[in-house]
Protein backbone atom coordinates (compact mmCIF):
# COMPACT_ATOMS: atom_id res chain seq x y z
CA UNK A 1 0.00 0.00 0.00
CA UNK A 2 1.35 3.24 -0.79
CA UNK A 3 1.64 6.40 1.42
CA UNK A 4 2.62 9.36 1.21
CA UNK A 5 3.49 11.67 4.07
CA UNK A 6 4.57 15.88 3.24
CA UNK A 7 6.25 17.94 5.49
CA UNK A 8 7.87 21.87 5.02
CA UNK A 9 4.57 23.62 5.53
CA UNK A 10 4.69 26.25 7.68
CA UNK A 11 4.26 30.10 7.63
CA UNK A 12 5.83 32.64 5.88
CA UNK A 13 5.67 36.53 4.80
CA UNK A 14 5.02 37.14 1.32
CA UNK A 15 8.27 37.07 -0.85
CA UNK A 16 9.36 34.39 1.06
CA UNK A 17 10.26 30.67 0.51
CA UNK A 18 9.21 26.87 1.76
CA UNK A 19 10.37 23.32 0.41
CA UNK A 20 7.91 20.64 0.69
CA UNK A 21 8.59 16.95 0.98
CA UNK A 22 6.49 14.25 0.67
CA UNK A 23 8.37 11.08 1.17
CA UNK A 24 6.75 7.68 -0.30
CA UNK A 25 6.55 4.46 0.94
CA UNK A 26 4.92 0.91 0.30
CA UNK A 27 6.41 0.58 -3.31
CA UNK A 28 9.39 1.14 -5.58
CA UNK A 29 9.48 4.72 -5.57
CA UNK A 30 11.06 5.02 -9.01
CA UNK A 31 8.87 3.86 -11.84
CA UNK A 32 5.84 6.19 -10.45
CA UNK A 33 4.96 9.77 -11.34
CA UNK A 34 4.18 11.90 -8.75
CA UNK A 35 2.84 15.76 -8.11
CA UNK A 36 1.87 18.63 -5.97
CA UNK A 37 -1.73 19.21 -5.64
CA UNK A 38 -3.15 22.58 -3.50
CA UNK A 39 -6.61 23.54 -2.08
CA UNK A 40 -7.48 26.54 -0.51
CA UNK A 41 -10.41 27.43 1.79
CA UNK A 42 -13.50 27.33 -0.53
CA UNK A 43 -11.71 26.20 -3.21
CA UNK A 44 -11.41 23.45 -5.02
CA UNK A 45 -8.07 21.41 -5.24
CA UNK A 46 -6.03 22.52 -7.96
CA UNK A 47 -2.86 20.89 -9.62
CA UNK A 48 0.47 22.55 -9.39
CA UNK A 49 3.35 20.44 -10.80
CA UNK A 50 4.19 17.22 -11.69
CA UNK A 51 7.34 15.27 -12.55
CA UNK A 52 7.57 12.11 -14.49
CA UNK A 53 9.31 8.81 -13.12
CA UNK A 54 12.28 9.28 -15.37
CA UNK A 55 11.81 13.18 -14.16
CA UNK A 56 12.91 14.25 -17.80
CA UNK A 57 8.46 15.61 -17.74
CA UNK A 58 8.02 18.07 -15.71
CA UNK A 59 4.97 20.23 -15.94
CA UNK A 60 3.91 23.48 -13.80
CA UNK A 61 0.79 25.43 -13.73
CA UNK A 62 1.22 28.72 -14.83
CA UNK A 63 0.30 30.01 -11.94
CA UNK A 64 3.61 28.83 -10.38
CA UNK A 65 5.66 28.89 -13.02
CA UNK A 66 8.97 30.68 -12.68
CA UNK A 67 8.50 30.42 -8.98
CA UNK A 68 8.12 26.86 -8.00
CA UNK A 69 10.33 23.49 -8.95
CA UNK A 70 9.62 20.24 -8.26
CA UNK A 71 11.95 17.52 -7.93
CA UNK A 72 12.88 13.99 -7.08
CA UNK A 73 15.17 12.38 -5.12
CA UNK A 74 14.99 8.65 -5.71
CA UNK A 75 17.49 7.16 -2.92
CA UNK A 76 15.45 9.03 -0.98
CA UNK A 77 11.85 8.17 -1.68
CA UNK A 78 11.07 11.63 -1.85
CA UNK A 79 9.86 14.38 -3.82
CA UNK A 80 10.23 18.01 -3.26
CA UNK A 81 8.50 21.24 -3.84
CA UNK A 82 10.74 24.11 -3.56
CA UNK A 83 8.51 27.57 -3.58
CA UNK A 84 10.22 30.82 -4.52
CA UNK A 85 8.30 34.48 -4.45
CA UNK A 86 5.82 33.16 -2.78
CA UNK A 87 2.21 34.86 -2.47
CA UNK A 88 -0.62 35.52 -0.19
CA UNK A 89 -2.98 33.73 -2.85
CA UNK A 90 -0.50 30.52 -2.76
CA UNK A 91 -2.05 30.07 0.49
CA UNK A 92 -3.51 26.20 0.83
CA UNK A 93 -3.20 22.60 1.93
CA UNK A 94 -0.21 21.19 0.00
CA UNK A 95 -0.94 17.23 -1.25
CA UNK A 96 1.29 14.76 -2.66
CA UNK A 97 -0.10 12.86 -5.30
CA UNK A 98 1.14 9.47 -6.94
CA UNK A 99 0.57 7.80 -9.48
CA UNK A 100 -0.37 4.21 -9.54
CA UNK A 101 0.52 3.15 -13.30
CA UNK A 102 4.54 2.18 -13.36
CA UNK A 103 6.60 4.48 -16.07
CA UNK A 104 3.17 6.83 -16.35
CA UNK A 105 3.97 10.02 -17.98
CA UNK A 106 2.97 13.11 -16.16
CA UNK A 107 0.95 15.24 -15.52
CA UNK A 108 -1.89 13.76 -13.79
CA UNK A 109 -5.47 13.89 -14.81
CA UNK A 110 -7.31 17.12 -13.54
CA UNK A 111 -8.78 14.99 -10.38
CA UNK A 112 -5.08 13.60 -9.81
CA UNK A 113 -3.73 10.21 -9.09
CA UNK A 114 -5.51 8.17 -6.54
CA UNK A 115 -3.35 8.12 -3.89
CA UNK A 116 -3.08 10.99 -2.03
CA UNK A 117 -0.97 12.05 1.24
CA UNK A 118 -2.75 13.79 4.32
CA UNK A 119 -1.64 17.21 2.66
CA UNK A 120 0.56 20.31 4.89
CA UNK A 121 -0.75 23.78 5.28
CA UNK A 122 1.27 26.41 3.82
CA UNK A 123 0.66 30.22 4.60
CA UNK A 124 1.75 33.25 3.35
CA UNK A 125 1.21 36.35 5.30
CA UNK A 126 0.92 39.53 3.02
């Protein structure tokens, strides 16, 4: 069974910057696309990057782009979000997402992969 647990949420002033974890468990960590989901209060959950097993596909929403980069680390079961410049309006739960296909191609489908960590709250203070 996979899970998925994030850390690195915390709070910060706007301008500022956070790196979110999520380190994975219950499989071989390599062959499975993962991303960074977000959901803010009475919003709905929203995509925000993505990175391929291989990690040569990497995909952003534009939103973030130019300010956020996600990574992998795969001796370390882990995949990162590093968030640059960031804003009030990035305020939100942060999920992991993975994907359950071996050597899938990312990004996810607009509802995400199935599996899903318990998320980390990340806010930005104007």
């Amino acid at each position: 069974q996979v899970q998925l647990v994030e850390s690195g949420g915390g709070l910060v002033q706007a301008g500022g910057s956070l790196r979110l974890s999520c380190l994975a468990s219950g499989r071989t960590f390599s062959n499975y696309a993962m991303a960074w989901f977000r959901q803010a209060p009475g919003k709905e959950r929203e995509f925000v990057a993505a990175i391929s097993w291989s990690g040569r596909n990497i995909n952003y929403a534009d939103f973030v782009k130019g300010r956020f980069t996600i990574s992998r680390d795969n001796a370390k079961n882990t995949v990162n979000l590093q968030m640059n410049g960031l804003k009030p309006e990035d305020t939100a739960v942060y999920y992991c997402n993975a994907d359950p296909i071996e050597y899938g191609m990312a990004p996810p489908p607009p509802a995400g992969y199935p599996y899903w960590g318990q998320g980390t709250q990340v806010t930005v203070s104007s």
